[in-house]
Protein backbone atom coordinates (compact mmCIF):
# COMPACT_ATOMS: atom_id res chain seq x y z
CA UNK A 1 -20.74 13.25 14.24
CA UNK A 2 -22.66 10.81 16.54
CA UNK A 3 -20.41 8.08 14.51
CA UNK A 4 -17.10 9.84 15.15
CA UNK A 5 -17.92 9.87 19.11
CA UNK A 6 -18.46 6.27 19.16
CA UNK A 7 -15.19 5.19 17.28
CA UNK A 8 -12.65 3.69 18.83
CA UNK A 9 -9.13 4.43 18.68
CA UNK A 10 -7.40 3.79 15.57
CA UNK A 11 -5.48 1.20 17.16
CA UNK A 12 -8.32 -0.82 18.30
CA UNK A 13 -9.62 -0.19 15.15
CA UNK A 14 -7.04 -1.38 12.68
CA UNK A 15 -6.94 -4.81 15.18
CA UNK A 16 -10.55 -5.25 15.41
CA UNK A 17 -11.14 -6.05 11.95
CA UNK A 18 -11.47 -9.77 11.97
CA UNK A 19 -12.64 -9.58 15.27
CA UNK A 20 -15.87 -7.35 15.40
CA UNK A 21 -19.08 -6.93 13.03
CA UNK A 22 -19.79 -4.45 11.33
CA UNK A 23 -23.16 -3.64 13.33
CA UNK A 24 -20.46 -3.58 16.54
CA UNK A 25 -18.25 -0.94 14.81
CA UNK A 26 -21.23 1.38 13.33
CA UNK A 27 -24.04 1.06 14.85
CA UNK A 28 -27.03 3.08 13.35
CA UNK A 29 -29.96 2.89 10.89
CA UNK A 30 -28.48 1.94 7.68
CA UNK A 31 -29.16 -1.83 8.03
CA UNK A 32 -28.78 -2.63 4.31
CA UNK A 33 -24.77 -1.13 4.42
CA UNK A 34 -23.87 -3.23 8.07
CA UNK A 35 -25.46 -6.41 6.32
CA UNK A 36 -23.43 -6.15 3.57
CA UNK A 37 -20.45 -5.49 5.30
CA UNK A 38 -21.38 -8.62 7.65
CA UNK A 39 -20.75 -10.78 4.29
CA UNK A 40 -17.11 -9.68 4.69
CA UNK A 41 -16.33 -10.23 8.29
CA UNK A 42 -13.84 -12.26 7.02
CA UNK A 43 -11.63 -10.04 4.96
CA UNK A 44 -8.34 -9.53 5.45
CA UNK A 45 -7.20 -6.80 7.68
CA UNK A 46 -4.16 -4.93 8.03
CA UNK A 47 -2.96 -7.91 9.93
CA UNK A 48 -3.26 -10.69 7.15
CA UNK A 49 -0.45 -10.01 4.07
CA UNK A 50 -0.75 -11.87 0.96
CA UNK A 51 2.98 -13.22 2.31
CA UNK A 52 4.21 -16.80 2.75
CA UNK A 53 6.85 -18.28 4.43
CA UNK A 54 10.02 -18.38 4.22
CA UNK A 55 9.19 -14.45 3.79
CA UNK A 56 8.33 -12.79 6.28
CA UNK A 57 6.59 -8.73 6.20
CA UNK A 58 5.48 -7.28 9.68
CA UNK A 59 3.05 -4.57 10.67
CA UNK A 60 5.57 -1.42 11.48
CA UNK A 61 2.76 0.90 12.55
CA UNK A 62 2.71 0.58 16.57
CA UNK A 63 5.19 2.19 18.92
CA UNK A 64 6.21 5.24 17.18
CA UNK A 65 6.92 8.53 19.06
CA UNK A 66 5.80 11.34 17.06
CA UNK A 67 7.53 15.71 17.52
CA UNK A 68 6.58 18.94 16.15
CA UNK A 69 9.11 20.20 13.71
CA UNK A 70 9.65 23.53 12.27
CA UNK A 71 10.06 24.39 8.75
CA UNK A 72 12.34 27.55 9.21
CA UNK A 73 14.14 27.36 12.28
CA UNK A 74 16.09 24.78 12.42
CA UNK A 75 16.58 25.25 16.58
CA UNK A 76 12.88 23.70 16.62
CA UNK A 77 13.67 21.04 14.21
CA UNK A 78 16.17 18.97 15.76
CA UNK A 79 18.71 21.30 14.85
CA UNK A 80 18.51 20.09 11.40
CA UNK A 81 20.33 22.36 9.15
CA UNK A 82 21.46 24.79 11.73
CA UNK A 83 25.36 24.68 10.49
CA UNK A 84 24.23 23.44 7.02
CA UNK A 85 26.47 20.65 7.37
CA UNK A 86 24.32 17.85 8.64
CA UNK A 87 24.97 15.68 5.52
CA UNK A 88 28.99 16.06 5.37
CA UNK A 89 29.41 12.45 7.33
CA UNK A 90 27.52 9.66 7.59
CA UNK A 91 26.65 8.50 10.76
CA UNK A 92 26.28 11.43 12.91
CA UNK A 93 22.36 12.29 13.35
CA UNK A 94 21.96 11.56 16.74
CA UNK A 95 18.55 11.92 16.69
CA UNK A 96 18.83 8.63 14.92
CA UNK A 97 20.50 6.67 17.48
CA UNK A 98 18.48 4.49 20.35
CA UNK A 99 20.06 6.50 23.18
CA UNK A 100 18.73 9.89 22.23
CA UNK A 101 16.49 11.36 24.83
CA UNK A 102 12.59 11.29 23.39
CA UNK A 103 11.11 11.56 26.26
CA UNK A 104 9.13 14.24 24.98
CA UNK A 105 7.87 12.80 21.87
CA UNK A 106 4.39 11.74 21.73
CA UNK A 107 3.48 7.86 21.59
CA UNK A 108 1.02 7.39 18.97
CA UNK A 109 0.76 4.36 16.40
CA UNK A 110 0.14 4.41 12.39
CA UNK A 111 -1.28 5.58 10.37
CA UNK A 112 -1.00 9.11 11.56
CA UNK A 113 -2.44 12.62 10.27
CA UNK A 114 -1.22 15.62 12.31
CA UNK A 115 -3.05 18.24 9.76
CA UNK A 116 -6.39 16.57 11.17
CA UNK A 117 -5.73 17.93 15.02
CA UNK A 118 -4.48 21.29 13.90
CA UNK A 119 -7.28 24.22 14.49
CA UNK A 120 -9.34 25.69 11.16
CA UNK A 121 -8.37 29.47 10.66
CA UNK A 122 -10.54 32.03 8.37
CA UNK A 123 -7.39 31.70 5.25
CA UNK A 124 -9.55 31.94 2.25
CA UNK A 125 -6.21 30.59 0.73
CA UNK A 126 -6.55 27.36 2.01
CA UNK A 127 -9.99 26.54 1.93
CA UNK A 128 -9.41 23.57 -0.67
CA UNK A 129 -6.90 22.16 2.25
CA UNK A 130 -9.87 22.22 5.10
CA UNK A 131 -9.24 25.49 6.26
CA UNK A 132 -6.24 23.98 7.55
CA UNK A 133 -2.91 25.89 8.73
CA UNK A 134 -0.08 24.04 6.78
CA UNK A 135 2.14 25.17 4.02
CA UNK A 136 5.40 27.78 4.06
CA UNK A 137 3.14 30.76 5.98
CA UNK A 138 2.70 28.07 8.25
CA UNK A 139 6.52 26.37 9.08
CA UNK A 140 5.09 25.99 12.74
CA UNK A 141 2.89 23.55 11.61
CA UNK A 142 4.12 21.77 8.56
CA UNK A 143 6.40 19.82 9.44
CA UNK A 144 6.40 16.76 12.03
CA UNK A 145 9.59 13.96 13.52
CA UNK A 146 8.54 10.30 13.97
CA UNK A 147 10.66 7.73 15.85
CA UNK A 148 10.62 4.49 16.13
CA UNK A 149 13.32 2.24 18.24
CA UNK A 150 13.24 -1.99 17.25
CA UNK A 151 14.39 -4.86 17.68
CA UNK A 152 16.31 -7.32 14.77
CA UNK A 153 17.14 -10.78 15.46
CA UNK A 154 20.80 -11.67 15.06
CA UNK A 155 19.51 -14.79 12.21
CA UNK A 156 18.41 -11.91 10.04
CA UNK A 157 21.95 -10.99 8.91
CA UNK A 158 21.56 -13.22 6.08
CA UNK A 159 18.43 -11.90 5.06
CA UNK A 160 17.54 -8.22 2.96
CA UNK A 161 15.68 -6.33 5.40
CA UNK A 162 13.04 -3.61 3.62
CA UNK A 163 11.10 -0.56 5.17
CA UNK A 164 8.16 0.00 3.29
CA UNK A 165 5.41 2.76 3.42
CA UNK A 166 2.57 2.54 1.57
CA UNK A 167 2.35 6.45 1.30
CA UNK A 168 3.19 9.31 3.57
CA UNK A 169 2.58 13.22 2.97
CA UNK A 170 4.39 14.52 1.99
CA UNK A 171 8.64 15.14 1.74
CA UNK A 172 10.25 12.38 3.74
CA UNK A 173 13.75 11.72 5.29
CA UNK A 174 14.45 8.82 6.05
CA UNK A 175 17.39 8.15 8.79
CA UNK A 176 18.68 4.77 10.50
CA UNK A 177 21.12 3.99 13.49
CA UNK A 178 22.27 8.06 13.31
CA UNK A 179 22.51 7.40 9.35
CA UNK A 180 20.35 8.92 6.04
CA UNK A 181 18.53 6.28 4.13
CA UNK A 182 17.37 8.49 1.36
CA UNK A 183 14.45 10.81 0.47
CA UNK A 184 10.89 10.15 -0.98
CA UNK A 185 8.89 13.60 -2.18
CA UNK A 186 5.77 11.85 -3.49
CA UNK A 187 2.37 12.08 -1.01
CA UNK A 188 0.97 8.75 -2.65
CA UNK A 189 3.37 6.66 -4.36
CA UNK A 190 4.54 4.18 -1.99
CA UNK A 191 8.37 3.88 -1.35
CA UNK A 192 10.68 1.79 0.29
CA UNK A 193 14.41 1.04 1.81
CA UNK A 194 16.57 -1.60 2.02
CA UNK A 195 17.66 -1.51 5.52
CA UNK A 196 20.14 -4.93 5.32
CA UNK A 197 23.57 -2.88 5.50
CA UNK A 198 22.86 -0.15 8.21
CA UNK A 199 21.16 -2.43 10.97
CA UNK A 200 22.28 -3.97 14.51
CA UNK A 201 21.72 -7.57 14.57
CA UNK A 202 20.86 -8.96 17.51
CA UNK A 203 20.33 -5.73 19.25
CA UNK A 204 18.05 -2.35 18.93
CA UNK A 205 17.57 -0.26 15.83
CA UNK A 206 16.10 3.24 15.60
CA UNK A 207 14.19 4.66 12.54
CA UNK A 208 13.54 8.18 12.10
CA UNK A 209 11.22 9.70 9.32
CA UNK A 210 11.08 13.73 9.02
CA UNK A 211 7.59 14.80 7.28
CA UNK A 212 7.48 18.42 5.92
CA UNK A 213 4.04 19.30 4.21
CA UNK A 214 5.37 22.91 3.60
CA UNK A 215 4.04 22.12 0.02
CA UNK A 216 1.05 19.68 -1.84
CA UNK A 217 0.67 17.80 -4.30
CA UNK A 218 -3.15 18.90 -4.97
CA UNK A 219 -5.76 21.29 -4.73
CA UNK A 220 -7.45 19.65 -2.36
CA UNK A 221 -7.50 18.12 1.71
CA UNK A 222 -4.23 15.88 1.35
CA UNK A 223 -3.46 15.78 5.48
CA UNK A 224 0.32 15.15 6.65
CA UNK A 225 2.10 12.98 7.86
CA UNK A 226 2.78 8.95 7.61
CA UNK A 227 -1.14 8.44 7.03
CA UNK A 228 -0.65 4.96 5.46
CA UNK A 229 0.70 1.70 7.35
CA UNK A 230 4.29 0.94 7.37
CA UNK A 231 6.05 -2.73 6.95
CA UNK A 232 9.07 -4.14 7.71
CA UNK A 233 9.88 -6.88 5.20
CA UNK A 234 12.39 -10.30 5.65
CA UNK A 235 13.27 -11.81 2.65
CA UNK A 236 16.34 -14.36 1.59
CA UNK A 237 18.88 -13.21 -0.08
CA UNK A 238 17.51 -14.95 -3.43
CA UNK A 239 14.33 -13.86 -3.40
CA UNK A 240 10.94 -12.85 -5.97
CA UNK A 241 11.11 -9.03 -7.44
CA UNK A 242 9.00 -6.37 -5.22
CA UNK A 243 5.43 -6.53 -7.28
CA UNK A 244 6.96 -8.04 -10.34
CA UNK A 245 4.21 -11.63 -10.35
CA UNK A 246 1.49 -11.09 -12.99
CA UNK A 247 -1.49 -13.18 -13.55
CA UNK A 248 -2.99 -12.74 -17.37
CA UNK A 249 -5.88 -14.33 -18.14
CA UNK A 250 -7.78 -15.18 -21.77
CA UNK A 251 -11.17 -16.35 -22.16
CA UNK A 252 -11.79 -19.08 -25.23
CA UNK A 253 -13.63 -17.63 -27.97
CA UNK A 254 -15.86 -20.62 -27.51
CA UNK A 255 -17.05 -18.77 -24.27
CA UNK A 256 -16.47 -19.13 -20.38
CA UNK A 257 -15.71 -22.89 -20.32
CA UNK A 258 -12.22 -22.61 -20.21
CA UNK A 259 -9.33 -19.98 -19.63
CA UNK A 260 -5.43 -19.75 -19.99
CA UNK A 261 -3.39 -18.17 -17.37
CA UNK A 262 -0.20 -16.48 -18.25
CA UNK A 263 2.22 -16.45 -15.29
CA UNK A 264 5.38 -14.55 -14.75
CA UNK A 265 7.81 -13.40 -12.11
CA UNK A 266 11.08 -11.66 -11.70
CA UNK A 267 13.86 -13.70 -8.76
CA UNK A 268 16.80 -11.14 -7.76
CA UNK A 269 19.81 -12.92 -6.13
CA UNK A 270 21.51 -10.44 -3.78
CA UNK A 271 23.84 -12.77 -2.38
CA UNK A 272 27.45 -13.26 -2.90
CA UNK A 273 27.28 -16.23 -4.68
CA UNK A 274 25.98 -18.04 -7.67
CA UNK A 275 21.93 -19.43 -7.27
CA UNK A 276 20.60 -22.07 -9.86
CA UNK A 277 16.36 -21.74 -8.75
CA UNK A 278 13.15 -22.48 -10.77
CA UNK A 279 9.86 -21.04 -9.98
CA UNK A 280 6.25 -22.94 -9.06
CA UNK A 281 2.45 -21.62 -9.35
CA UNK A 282 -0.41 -23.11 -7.74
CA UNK A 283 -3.70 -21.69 -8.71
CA UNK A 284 -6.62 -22.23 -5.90
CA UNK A 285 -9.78 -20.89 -6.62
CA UNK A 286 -12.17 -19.53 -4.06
CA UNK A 287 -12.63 -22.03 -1.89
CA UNK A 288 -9.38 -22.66 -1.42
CA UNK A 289 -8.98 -25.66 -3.70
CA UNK A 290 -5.76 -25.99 -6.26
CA UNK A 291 -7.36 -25.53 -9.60
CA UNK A 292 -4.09 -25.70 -11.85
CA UNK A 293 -0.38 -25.47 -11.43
CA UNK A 294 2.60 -24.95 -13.49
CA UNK A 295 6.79 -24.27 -13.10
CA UNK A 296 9.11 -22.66 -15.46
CA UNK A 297 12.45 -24.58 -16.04
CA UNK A 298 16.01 -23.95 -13.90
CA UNK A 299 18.06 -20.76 -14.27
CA UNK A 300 21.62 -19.66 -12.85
CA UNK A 301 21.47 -16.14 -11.38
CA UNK A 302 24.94 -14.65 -10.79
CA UNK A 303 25.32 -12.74 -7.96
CA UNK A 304 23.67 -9.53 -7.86
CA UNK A 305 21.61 -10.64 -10.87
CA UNK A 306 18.11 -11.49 -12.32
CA UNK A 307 16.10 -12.97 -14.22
CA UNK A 308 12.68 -13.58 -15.38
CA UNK A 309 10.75 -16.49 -15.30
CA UNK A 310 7.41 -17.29 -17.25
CA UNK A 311 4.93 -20.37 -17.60
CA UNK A 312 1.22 -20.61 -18.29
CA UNK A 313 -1.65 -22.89 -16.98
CA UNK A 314 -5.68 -24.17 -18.10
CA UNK A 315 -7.97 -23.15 -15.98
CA UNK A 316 -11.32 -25.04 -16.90
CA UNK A 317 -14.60 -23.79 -16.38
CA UNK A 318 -13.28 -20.45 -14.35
CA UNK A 319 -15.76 -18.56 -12.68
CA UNK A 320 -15.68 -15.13 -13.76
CA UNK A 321 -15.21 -11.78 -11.53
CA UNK A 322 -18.02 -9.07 -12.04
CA UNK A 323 -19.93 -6.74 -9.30
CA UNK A 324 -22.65 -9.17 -8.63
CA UNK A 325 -20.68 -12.34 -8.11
CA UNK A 326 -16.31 -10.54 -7.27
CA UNK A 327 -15.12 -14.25 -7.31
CA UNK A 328 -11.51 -14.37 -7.10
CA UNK A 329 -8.71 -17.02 -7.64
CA UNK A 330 -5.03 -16.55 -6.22
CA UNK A 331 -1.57 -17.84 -7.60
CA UNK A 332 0.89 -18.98 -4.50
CA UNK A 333 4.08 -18.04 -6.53
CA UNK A 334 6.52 -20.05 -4.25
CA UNK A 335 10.55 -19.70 -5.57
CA UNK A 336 12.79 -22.92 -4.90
CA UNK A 337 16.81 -23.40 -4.71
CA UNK A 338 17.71 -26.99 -4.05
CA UNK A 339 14.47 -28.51 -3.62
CA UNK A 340 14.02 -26.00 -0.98
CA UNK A 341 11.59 -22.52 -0.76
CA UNK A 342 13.89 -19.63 -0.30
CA UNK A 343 10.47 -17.50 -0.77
CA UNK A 344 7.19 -17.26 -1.86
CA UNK A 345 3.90 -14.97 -1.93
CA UNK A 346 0.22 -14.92 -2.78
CA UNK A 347 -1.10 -12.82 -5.89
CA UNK A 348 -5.02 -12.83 -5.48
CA UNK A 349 -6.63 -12.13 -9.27
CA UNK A 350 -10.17 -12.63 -10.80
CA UNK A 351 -10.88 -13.60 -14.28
CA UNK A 352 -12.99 -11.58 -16.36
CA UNK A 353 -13.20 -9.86 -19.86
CA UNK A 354 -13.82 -6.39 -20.78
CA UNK A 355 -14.11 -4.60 -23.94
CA UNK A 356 -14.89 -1.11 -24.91
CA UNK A 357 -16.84 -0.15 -28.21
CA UNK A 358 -17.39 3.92 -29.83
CA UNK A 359 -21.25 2.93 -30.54
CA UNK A 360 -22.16 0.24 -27.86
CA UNK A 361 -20.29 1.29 -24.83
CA UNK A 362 -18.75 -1.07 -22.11
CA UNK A 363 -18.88 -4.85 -21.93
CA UNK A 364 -17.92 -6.81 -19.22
CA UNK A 365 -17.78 -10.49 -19.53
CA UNK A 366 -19.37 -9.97 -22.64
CA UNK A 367 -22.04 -8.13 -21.41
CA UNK A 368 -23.07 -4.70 -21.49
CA UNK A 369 -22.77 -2.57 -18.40
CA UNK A 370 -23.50 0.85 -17.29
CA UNK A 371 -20.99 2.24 -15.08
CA UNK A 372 -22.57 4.05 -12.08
CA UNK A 373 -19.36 5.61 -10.41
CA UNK A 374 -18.23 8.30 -7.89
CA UNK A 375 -15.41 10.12 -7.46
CA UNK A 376 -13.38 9.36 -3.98
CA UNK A 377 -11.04 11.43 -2.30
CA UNK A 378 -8.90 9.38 0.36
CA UNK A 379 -9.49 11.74 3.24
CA UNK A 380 -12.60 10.91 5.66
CA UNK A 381 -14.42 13.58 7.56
CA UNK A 382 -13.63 13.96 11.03
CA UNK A 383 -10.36 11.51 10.48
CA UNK A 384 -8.64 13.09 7.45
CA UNK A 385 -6.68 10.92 5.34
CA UNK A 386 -5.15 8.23 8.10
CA UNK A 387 -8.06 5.94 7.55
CA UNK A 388 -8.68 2.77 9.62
CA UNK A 389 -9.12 0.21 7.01
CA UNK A 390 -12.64 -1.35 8.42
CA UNK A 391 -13.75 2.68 7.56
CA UNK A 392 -12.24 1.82 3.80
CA UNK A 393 -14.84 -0.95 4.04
CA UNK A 394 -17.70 0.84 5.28
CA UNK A 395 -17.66 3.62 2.56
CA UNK A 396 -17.61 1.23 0.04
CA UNK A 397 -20.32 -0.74 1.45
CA UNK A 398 -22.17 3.00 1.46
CA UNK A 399 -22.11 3.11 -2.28
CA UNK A 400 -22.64 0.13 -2.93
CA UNK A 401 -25.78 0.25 -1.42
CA UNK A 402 -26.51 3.51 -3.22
CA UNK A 403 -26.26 1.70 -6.44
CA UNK A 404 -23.07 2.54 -7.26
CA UNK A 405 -21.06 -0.38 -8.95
CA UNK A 406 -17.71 2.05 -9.59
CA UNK A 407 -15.47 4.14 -7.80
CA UNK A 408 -12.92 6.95 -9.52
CA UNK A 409 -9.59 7.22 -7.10
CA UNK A 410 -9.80 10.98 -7.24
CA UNK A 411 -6.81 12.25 -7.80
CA UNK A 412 -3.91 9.82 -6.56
CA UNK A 413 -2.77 6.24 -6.36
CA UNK A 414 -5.03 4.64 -4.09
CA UNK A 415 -4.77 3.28 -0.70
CA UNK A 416 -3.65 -0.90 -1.27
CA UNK A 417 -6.90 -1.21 1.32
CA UNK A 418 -9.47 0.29 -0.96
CA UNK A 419 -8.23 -1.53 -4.06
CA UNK A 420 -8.45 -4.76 -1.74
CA UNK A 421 -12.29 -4.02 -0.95
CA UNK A 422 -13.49 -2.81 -4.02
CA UNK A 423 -11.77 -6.80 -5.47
CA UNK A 424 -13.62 -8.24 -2.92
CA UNK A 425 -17.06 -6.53 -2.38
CA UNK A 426 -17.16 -5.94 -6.51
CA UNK A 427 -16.70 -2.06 -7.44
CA UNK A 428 -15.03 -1.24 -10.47
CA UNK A 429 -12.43 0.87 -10.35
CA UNK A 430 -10.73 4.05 -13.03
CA UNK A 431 -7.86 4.12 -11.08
CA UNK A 432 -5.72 7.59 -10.97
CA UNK A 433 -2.32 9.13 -10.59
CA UNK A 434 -1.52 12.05 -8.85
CA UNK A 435 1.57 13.94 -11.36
CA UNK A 436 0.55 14.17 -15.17
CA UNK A 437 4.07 14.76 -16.55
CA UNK A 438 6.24 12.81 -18.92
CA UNK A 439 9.53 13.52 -17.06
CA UNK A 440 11.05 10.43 -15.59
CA UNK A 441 9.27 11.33 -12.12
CA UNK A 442 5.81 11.17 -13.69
CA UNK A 443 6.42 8.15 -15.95
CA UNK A 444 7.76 6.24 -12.57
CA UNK A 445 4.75 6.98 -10.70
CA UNK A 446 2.50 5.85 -13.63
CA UNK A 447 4.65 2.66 -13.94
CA UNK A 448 4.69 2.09 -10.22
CA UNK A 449 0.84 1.99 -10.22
CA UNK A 450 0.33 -0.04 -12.96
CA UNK A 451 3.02 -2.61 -11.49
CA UNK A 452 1.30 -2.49 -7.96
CA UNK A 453 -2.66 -3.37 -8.81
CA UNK A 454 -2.11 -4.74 -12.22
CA UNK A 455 -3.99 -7.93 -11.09
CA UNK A 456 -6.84 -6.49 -9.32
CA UNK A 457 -9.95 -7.14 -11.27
CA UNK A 458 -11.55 -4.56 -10.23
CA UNK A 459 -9.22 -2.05 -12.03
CA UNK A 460 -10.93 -1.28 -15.66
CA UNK A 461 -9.52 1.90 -16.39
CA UNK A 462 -5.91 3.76 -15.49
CA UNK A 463 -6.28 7.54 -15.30
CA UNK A 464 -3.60 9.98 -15.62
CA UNK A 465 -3.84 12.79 -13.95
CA UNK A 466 -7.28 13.40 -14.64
CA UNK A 467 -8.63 17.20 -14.40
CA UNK A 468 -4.88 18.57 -14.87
């Protein structure tokens, strides 16, 4: 616990990632782990985005208020479903507006786990939950009100404005300017809202999210709250698809000395008029040199409509990805109307090979390896399951020093920060969802994952609901 008492706050935390060493954050007698981590003082934080300009995606997590809710009377809740009429108009939750009185909310920033600071109690029921007080015998404690009030510049009425969260535990409502933006029930998926239609430009904007953890998703510590960082994305109206660039790579059969990329996107034009666009790649290795490039020819997008577009590239003498040597390339995808960008973005990817065989086991790169793994819940003792990302980091560096060289994502879609470090530091990853289930709900969430880290190297194995 000596480690917990000499944290700092989460805030300083999440900005102190570029900024401190790791022997500054943990100090203590596990050399080998802060040396390691020392290689990757340089990592992206939570600060640094894979986005480019002309797009822009902030960090939403500071300046939230955060309130106690109630999950059965409504009289502590914000009066939320006291006349069972709440949703008959839009436009009337005035705890959604920026002149509500929240004077006595909490200030805190994201992420955020309330379960963490309630009390254990002796409930043999919950021990797989911590011992934790949460759940419908517990409607006192279950569910929890964050606000937020912001600014939007008056030149962003021409863009799509989008409120992302990379996961929040567990049922969340979602309300803007006194209106409701929708409903997310998933604890690990992420989920987002287009914002474009409901804001004030030029003036302030409040968000509210409601958070009810009355029930979970697994048998295990899952915390509530919005435990994950928030965004606030800018885009154009013409614009790439939300995860849809892809990086495939194939190895010649005459071995590592040269590689094809296949490259693909999808551009959505939301505007009001027609858009005639093509799409460039640039591929820069490591070191930040272009490697290869490529473009796909013009299209016409109507408005309101897609399209995909698709080219491939050489990439000579690639160096390969593995545990002992994670090098990675990255694609700047970069979208142009009219000679100008109207947006772009950075998919980071590693090349590498792997194979499976019934008698001879796994090859990677062409060679066998053993896989030494460990199963990973999210949560963290002492900080539950709103991690700091330089703690994502240090764990890994932990097992890696163990010997480990693979890491199970026990059982839900994983944090984007741990699939990050385990790319960069070289772990392998079986990477798991949370619902097993066929019905269009589980099928989404499976697709959603895929879509998300389908270019992380790391990633050698998608899990369904494994132990269901």
């Amino acid at each position: 616990m000596d480690f917990l008492k000499r944290c700092l706050s989460r805030r300083d935390l999440l900005r102190s990632t570029l900024a401190l060493s790791a022997s500054t954050l943990f100090a203590g007698p596990a050399g080998r782990v802060h040396s390691l981590l020392a290689a990757y003082r340089g990592a992206p934080s939570v600060d640094a985005s894979e986005t480019l300009a002309p797009r822009e995606r902030l960090l939403f997590d500071f300046g939230w208020k955060f309130l106690p809710g109630h999950g059965s009377d409504p009289r502590r809740d914000l009066g939320l479903g006291m006349g069972q009429g709440d949703f008959a108009k839009t436009g009337e939750f005035k705890f959604a507006l920026e002149k509500f009185d929240d004077s006595k909310w909490r200030p805190l920033n994201l992420p955020h786990d309330w379960a963490i600071e309630l009390p254990f109690i002796n409930d043999d029921e919950l021990q797989g939950h911590g011992y934790k007080p949460l759940g419908r015998r517990y409607p006192e404690n279950s569910v929890g009100w964050y606000r937020r009030v912001f600014d939007i510049p008056r030149e962003d009425a021409s863009r799509r404005v989008v409120l992302e969260f990379d996961g929040a535990f567990r049922s969340a409502l979602v309300f803007l300017n006194g209106f409701f933006k929708g409903r997310n029930d998933n604890g690990y998926a992420p989920f987002r809202f287009d914002l474009t239609d409901f804001l004030n430009y030029g003036g302030k904007n409040c968000v509210v999210v409601r958070m009810d953890a009355s029930f979970g998703d697994g048998w295990f510590y899952e915390g509530a709250g919005i435990y994950r960082h928030v965004w606030l994305a800018k885009t154009d109206a013409l614009h790439l698809g939300h995860w849809d660039s892809y990086v495939r790579q194939a190895l010649s059969k005459q071995g590592n000395s040269a590689g094809v990329l296949t490259l693909g996107t999808t551009v959505q034009n939301q505007g009001q008029q027609p858009e005639t666009c093509r799409v460039r790649w640039q591929i820069f290795d490591q070191a930040g040199k272009v490697v290869a490039s490529a473009e796909a020819p013009p299209q016409s997008l109507a408005p309101d409509g897609s399209a995909t577009f698709a080219s491939s590239a050489n990439l000579t003498n690639p160096t390969l990805w593995s545990p002992e040597t994670p090098n990675l390339y990255s694609a700047v995808v970069t979208l142009e109307s009219a000679g100008k960008p109207r947006d772009a973005e950075r998919v980071r990817f590693g090349v590498r090979t792997i194979a499976w065989d019934a008698d001879q086991g796994f090859f990677l790169n062409g060679r066998p390896v053993k896989i030494k793994g460990t199963c990973n819940h999210q949560d963290h003792a002492g900080v539950g399951a709103a991690l700091p990302d330089r703690l994502q980091w240090y764990r890994l560096a932990v097992l890696k020093d163990m010997g480990g060289n693979a890491v199970r994502t026990s059982h839900n879609m994983p944090t984007p920060e741990w699939v990050e470090a385990c790319d960069r530091m070289g772990m392998m990853m079986m990477c798991e969802t949370r619902l097993m289930s066929s019905s269009a709900e589980g099928m989404a969430q499976l697709e959603l994952m895929v879509k998300r880290y389908r270019n992380s190297p790391s990633i050698i194995l998608w899990s369904m609901g494994n132990e269901e």
